[in-house]
C-alpha atoms as a PDB file:
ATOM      1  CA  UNK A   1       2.407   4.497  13.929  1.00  0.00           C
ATOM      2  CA  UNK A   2       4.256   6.128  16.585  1.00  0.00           C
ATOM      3  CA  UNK A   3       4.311   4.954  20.439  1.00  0.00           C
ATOM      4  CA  UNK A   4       3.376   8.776  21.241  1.00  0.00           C
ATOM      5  CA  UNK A   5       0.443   8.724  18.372  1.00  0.00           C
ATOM      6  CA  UNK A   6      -3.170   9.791  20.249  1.00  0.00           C
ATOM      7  CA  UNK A   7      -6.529  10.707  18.887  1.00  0.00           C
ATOM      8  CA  UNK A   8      -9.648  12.200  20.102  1.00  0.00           C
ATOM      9  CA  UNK A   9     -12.607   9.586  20.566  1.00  0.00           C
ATOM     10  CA  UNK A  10     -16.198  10.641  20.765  1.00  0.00           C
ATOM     11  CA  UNK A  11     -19.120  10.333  22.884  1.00  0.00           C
ATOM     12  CA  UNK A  12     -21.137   7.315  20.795  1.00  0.00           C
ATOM     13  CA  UNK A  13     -23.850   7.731  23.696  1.00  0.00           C
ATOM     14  CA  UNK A  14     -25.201  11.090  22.388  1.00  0.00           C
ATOM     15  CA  UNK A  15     -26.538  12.237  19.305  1.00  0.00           C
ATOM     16  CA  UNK A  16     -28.901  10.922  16.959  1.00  0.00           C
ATOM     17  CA  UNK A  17     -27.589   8.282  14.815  1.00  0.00           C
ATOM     18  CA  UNK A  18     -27.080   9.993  11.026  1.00  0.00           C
ATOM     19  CA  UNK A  19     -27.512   6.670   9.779  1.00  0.00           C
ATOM     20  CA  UNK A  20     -29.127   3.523  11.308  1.00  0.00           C
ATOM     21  CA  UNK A  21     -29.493   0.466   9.264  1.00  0.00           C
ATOM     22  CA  UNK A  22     -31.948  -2.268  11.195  1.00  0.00           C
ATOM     23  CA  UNK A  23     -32.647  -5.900  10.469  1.00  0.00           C
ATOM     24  CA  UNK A  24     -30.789  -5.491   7.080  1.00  0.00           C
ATOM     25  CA  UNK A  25     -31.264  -8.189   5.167  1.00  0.00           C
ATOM     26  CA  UNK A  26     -29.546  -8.643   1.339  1.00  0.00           C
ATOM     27  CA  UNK A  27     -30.421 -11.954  -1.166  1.00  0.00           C
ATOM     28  CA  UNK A  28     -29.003 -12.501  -4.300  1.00  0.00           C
ATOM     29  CA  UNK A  29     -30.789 -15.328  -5.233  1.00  0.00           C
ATOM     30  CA  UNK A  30     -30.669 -18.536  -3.175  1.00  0.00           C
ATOM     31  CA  UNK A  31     -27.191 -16.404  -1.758  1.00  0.00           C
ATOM     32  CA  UNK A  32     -28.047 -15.038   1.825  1.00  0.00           C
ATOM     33  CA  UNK A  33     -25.307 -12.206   1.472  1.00  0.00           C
ATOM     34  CA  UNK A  34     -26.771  -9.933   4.994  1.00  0.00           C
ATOM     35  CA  UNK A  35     -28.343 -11.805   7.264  1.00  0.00           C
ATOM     36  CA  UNK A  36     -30.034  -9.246   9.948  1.00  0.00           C
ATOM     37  CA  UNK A  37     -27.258  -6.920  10.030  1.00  0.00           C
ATOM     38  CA  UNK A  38     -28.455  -3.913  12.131  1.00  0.00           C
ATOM     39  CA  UNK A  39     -26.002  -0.801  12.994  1.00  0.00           C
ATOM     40  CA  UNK A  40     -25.900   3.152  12.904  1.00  0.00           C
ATOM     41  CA  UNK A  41     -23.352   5.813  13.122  1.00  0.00           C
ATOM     42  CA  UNK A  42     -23.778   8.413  14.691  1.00  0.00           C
ATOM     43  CA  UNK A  43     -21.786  12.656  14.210  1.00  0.00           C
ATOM     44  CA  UNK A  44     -18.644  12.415  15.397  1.00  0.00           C
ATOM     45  CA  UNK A  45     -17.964   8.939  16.226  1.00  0.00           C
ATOM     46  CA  UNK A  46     -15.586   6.456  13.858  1.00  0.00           C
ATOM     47  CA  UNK A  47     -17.693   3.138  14.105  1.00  0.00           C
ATOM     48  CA  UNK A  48     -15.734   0.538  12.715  1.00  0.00           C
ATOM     49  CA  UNK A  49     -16.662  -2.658  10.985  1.00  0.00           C
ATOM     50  CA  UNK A  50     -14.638  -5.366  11.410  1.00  0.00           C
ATOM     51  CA  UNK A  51     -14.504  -8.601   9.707  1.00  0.00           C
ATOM     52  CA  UNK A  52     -12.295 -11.392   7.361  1.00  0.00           C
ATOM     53  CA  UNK A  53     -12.717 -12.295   3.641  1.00  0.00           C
ATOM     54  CA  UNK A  54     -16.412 -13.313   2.962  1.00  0.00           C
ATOM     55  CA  UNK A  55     -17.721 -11.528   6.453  1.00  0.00           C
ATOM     56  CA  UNK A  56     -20.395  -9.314   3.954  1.00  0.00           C
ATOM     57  CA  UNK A  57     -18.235  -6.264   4.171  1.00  0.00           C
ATOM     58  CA  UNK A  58     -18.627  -5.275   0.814  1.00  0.00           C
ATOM     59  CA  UNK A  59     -22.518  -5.645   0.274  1.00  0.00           C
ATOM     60  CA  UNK A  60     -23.095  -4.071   3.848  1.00  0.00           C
ATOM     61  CA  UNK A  61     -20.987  -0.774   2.021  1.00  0.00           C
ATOM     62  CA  UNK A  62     -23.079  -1.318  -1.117  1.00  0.00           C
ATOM     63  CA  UNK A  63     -26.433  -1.256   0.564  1.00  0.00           C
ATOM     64  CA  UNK A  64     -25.441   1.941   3.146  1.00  0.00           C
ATOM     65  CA  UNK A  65     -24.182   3.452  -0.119  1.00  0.00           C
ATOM     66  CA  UNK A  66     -27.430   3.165  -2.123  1.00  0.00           C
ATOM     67  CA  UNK A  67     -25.443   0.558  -4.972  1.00  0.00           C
ATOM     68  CA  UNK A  68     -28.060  -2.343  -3.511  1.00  0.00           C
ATOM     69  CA  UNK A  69     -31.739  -1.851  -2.064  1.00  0.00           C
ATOM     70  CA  UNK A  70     -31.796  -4.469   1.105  1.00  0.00           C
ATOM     71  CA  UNK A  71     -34.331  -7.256   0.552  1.00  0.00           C
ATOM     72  CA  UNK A  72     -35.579  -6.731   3.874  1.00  0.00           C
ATOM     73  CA  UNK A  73     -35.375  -4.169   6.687  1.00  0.00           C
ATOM     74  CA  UNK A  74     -35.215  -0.673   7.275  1.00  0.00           C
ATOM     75  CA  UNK A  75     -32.828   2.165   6.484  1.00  0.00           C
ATOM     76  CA  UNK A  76     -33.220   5.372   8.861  1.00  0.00           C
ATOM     77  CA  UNK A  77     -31.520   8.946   7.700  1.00  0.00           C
ATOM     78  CA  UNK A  78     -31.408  11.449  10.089  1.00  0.00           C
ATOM     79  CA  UNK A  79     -34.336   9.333  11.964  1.00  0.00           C
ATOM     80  CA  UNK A  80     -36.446   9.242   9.223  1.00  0.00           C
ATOM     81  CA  UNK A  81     -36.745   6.194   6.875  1.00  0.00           C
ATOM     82  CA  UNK A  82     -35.028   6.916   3.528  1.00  0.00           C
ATOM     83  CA  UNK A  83     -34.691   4.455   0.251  1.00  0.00           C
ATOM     84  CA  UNK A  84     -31.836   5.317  -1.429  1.00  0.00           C
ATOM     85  CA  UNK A  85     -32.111   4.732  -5.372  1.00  0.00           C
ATOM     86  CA  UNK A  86     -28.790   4.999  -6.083  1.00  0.00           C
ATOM     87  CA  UNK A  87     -25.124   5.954  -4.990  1.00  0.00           C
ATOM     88  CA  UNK A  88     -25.847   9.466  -6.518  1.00  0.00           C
ATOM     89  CA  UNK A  89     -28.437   9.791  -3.887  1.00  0.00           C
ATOM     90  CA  UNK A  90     -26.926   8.737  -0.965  1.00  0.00           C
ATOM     91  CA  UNK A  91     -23.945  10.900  -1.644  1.00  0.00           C
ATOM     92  CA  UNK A  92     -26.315  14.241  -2.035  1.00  0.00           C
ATOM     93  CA  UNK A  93     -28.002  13.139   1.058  1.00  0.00           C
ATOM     94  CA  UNK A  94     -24.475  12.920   2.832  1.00  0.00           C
ATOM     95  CA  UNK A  95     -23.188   9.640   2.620  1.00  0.00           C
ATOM     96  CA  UNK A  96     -19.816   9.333   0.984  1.00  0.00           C
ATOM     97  CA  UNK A  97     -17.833   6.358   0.328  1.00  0.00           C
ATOM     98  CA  UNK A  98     -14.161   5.822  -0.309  1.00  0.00           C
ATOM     99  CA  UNK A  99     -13.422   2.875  -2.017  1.00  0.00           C
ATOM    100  CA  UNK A 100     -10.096   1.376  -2.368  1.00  0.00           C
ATOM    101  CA  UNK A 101      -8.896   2.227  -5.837  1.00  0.00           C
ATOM    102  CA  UNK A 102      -9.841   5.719  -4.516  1.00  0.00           C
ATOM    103  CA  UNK A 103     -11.408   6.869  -8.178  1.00  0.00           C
ATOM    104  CA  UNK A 104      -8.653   8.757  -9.209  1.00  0.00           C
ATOM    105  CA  UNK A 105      -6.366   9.696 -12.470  1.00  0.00           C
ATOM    106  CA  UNK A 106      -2.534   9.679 -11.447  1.00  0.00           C
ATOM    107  CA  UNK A 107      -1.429  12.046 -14.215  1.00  0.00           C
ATOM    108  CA  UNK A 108      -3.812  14.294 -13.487  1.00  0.00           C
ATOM    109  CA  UNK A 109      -3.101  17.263 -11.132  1.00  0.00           C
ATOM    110  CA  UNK A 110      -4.175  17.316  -7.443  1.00  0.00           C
ATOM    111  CA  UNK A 111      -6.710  19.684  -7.521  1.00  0.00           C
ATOM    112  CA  UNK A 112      -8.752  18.021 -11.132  1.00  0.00           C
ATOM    113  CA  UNK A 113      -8.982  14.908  -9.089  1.00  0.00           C
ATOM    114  CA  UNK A 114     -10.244  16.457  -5.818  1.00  0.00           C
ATOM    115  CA  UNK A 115     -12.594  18.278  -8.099  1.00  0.00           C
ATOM    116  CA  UNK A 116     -13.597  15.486 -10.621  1.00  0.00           C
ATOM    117  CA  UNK A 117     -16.098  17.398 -12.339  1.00  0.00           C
ATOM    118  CA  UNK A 118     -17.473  19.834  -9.435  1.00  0.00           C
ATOM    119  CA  UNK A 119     -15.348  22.538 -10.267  1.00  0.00           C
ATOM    120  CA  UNK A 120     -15.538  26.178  -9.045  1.00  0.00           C
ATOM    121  CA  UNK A 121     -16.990  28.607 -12.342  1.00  0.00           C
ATOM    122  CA  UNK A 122     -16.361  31.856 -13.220  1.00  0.00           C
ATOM    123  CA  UNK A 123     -18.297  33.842 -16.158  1.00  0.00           C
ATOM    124  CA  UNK A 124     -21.713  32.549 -17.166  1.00  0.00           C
ATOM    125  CA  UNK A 125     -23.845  30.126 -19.499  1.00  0.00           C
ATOM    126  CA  UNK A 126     -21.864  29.211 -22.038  1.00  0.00           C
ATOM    127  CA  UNK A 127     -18.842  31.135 -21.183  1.00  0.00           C
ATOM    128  CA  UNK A 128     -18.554  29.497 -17.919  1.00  0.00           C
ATOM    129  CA  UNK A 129     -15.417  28.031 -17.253  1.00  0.00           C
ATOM    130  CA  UNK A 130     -13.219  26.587 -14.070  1.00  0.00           C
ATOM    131  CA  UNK A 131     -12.019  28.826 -12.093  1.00  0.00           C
ATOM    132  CA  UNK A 132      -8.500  27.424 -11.375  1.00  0.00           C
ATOM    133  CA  UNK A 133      -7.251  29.693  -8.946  1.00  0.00           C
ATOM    134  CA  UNK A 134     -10.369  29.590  -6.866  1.00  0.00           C
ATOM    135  CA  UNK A 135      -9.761  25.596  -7.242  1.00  0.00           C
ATOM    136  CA  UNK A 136      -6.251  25.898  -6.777  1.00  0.00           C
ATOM    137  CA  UNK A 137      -6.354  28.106  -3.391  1.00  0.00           C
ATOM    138  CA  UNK A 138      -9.481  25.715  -2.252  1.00  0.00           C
ATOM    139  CA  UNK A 139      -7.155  21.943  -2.358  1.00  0.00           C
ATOM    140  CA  UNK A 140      -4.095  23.832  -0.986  1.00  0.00           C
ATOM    141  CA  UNK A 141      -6.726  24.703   2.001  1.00  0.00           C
ATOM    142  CA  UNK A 142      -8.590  21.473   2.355  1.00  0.00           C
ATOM    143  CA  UNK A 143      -5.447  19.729   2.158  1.00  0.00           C
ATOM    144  CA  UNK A 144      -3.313  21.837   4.725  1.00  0.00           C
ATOM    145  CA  UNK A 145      -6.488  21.195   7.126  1.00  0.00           C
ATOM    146  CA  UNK A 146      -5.926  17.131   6.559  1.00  0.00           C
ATOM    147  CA  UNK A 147      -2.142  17.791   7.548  1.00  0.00           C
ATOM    148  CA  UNK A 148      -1.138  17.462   3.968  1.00  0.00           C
ATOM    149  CA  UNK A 149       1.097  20.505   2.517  1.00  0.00           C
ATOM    150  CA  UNK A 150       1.595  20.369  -1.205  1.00  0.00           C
ATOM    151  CA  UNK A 151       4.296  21.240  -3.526  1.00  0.00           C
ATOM    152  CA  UNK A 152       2.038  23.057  -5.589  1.00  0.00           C
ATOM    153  CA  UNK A 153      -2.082  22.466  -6.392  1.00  0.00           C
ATOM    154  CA  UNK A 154      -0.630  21.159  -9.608  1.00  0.00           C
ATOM    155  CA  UNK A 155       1.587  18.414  -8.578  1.00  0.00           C
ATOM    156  CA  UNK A 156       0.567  15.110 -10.194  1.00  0.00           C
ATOM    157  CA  UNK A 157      -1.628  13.087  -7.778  1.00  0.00           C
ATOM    158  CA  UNK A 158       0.307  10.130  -8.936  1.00  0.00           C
ATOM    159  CA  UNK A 159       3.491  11.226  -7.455  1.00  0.00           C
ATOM    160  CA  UNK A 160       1.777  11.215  -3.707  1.00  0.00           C
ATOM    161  CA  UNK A 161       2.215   8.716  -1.573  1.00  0.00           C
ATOM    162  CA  UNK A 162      -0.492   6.033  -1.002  1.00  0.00           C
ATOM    163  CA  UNK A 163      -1.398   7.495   2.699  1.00  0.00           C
ATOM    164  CA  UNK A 164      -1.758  11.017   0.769  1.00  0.00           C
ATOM    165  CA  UNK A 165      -4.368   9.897  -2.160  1.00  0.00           C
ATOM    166  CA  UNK A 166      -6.911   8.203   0.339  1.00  0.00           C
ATOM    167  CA  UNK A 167      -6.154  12.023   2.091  1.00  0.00           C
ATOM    168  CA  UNK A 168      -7.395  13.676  -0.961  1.00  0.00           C
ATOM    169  CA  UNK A 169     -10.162  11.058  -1.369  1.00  0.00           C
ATOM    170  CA  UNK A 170     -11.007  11.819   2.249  1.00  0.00           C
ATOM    171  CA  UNK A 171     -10.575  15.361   1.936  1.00  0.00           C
ATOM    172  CA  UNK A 172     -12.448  15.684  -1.284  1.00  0.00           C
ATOM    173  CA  UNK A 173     -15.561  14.138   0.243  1.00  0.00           C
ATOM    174  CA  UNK A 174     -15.863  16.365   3.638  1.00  0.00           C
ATOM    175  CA  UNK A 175     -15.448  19.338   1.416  1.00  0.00           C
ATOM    176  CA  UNK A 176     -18.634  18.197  -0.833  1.00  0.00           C
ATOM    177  CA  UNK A 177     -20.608  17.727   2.368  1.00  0.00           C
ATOM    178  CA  UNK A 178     -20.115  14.183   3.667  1.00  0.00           C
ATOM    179  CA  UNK A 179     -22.352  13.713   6.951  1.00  0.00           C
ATOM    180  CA  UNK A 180     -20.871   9.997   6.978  1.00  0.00           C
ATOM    181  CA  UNK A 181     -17.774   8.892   5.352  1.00  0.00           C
ATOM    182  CA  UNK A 182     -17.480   4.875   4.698  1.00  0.00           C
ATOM    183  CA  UNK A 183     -13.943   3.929   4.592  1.00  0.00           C
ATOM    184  CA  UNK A 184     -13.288   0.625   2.579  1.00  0.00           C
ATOM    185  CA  UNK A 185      -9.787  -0.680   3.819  1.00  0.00           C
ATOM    186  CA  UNK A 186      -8.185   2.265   3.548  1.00  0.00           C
ATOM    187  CA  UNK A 187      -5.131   0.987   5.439  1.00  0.00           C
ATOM    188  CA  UNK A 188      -4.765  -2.317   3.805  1.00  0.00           C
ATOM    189  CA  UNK A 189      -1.870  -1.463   1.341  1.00  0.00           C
ATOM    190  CA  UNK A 190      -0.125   0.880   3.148  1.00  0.00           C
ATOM    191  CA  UNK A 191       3.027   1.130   5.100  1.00  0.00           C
ATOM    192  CA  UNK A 192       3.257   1.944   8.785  1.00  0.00           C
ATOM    193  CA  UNK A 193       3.909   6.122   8.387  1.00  0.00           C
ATOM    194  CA  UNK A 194       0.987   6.041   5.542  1.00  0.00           C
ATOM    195  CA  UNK A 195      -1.120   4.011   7.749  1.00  0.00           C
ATOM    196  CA  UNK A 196      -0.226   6.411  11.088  1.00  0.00           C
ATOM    197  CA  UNK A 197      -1.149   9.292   8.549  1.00  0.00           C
ATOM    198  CA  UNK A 198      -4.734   8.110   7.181  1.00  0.00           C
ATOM    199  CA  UNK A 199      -5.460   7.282  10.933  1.00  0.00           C
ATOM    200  CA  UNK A 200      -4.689  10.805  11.879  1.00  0.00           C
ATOM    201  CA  UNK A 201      -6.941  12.061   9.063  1.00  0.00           C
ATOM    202  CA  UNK A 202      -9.869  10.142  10.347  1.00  0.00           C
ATOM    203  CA  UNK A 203      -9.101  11.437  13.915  1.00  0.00           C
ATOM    204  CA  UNK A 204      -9.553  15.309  12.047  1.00  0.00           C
ATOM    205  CA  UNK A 205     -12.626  14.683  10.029  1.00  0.00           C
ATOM    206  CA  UNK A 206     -14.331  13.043  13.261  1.00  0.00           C
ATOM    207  CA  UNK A 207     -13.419  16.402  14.824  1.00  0.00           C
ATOM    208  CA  UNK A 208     -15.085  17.858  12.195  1.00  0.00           C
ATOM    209  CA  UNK A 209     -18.353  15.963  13.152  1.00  0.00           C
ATOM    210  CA  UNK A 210     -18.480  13.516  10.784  1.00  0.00           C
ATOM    211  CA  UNK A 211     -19.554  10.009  11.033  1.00  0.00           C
ATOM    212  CA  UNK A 212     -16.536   7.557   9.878  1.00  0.00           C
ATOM    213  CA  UNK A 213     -17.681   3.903   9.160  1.00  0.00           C
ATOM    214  CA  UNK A 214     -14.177   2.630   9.001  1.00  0.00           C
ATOM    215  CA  UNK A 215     -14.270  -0.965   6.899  1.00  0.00           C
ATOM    216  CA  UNK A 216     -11.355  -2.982   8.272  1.00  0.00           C
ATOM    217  CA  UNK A 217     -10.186  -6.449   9.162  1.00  0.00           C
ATOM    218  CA  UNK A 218      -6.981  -4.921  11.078  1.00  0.00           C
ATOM    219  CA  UNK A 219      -8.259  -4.847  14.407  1.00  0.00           C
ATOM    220  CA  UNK A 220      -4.818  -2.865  15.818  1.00  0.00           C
ATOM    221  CA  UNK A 221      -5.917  -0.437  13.224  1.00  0.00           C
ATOM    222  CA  UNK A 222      -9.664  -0.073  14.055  1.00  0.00           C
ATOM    223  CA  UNK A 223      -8.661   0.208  18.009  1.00  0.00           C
ATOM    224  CA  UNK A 224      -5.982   3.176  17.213  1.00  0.00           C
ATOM    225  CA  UNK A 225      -9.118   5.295  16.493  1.00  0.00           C
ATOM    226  CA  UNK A 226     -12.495   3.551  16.904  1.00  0.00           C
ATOM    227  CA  UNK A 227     -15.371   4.858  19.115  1.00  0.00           C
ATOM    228  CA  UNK A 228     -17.613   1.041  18.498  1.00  0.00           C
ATOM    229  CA  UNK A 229     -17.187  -2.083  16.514  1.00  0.00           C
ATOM    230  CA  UNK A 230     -19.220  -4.176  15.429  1.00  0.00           C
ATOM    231  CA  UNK A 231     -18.033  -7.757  13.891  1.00  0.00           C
ATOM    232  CA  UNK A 232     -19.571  -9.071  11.087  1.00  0.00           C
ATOM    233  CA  UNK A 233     -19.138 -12.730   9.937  1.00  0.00           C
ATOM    234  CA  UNK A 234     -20.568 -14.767   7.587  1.00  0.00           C
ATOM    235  CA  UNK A 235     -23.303 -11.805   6.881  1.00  0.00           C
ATOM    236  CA  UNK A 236     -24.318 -11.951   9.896  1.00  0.00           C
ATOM    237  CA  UNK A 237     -23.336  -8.966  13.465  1.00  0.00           C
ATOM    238  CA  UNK A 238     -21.827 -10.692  16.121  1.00  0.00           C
ATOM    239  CA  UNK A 239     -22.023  -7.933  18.463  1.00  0.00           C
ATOM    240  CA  UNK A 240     -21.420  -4.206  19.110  1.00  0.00           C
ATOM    241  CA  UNK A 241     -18.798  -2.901  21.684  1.00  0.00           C
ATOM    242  CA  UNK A 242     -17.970   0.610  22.628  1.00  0.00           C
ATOM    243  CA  UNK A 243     -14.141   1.389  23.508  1.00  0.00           C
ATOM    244  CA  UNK A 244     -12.918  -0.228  26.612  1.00  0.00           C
ATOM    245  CA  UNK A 245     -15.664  -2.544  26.750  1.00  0.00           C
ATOM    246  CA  UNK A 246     -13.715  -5.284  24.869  1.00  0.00           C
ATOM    247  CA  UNK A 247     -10.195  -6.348  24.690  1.00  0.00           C
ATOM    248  CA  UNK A 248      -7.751  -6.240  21.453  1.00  0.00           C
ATOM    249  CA  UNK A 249      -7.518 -10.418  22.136  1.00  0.00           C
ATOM    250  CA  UNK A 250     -11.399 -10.580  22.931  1.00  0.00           C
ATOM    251  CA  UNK A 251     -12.110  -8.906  19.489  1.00  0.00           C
ATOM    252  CA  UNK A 252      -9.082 -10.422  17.334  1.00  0.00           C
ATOM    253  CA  UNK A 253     -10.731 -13.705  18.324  1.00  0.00           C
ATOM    254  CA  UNK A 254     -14.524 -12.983  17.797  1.00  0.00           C
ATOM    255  CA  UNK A 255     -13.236 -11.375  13.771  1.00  0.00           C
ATOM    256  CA  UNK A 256     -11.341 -14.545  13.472  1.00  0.00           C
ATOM    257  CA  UNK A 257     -13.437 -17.502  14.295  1.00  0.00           C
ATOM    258  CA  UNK A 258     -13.256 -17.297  18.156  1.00  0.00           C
ATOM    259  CA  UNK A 259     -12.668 -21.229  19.388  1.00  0.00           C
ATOM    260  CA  UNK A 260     -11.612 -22.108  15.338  1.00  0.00           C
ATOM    261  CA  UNK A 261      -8.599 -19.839  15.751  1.00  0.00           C
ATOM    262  CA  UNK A 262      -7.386 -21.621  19.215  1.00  0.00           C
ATOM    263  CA  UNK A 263      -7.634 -24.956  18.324  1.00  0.00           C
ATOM    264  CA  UNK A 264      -5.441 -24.079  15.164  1.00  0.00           C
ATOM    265  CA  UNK A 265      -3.156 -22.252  17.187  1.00  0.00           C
ATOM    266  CA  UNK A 266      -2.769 -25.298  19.413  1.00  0.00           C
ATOM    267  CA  UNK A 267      -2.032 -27.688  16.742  1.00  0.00           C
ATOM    268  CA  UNK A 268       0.498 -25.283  15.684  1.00  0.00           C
ATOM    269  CA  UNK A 269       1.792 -24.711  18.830  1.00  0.00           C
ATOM    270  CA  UNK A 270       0.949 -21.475  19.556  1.00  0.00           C
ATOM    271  CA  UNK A 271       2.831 -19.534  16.179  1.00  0.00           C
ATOM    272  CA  UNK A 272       0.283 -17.946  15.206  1.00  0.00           C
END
């Protein structure tokens, strides 16, 4: 990422929280996996969730996403309480979710994978069929918005760069009416441009007035373009802080284990 990079930050102080999730609680046996997790995003705002190996990441995406029902607490959409059945309803209500293999089939053109399935039709009943131009002309469009100009609509999404397939995977989901979009790591296995590139993406689609739950244990990375984070450790919140409430050091430290961290750092004389 560039020393001249910026990005827009919301207002996390207004608006209705899309999603709130209180008192979340997830068992899996005798496994306490959440542990009274509460948090909400709200239009507009990139909340990000920060937290090591083990934190509860994953689960806490699972549950938001409809793949688990919590054991206890309470799951508010739109400020009314909602029980998601599965992922297939959260995503119609508006909850999205980009996982880290992204979902998508590198020989395959650009615009079947940003499609997968949801295709535009022309003709009727049995004579329907995709209308590839109308697809075509649609990815060129969604992806020019995203700051992504392709060679063609046809070009192979394997031959993009990392940074450009969680773009389509971003892209894909605003355009399918994504209220919130959960980011899992999106930035973990990318280079420094790619990285500078997603970041800018989540900067647009925040514009756009979409919620971004951006999954992350890069804390330079959440700070380039969060509005709030919240740390999670050991399935458990460890606070909430809105930008400029907290320092980079203040939050590197609670993510890593806080007085854990120093007294390593000590006996290693300060290399880490």
């Amino acid at each position: 990422m560039t020393a001249d990079t910026t990005f827009h930050h919301g207002d996390p102080a207004t608006g209705v929280p899309i999603v709130e999730m209180r008192n979340i609680e997830k068992h899996f046996g005798n496994v306490i996996a959440l542990a009274g997790v509460s948090f909400d995003i709200r239009p507009g705002e990139c909340h990000c969730l920060l937290g090591d190996n083990g934190a509860g990441k994953s689960t806490f995406i699972k549950t938001m996403s409809g793949v688990h029902k919590p054991t206890k607490g309470e799951i508010l959409f739109e400020g009314r309480p909602m029980s998601f059945a599965s992922p297939r309803d959260a995503m119609e209500a508006g909850i999205a979710t980009v996982f880290q293999d992204l979902a998508m089939i590198p020989l395959m053109s650009v615009t079947r994978n940003f499609f997968m399935g949801r295709e535009p039709k022309k003709g009727k009943g049995l004579f329907a069929r995709m209308d590839l131009g109308a697809a075509n002309e649609i990815c060129v469009e969604e992806m020019r918005k995203m700051g992504i100009n392709l060679r063609g609509p046809d070009q192979a999404v394997g031959t993009l760069s990392g940074g450009e397939r969680q773009t389509v995977a971003i892209a894909r989901a605003v355009y399918f009416g994504a209220k919130v979009l959960i980011l899992d790591e999106p930035t973990s296995a990318l280079g420094v441009r790619q990285t500078s590139n997603v970041l800018a993406t989540i900067d647009r689609v925040r514009k756009q007035g979409v919620g971004v739950v951006f999954i992350s244990h890069n804390v330079r990375h959440a700070l380039a373009v969060g509005d709030r984070f919240t740390v999670l450790n050991r399935g458990k919140t460890l606070g909430t802080a809105t930008r400029g409430e907290i320092t980079p050091e203040a939050l590197q430290d609670l993510m890593a284990g806080g007085q854990e961290l120093a007294q390593l750092e000590g006996s290693l004389e300060g290399t880490i």
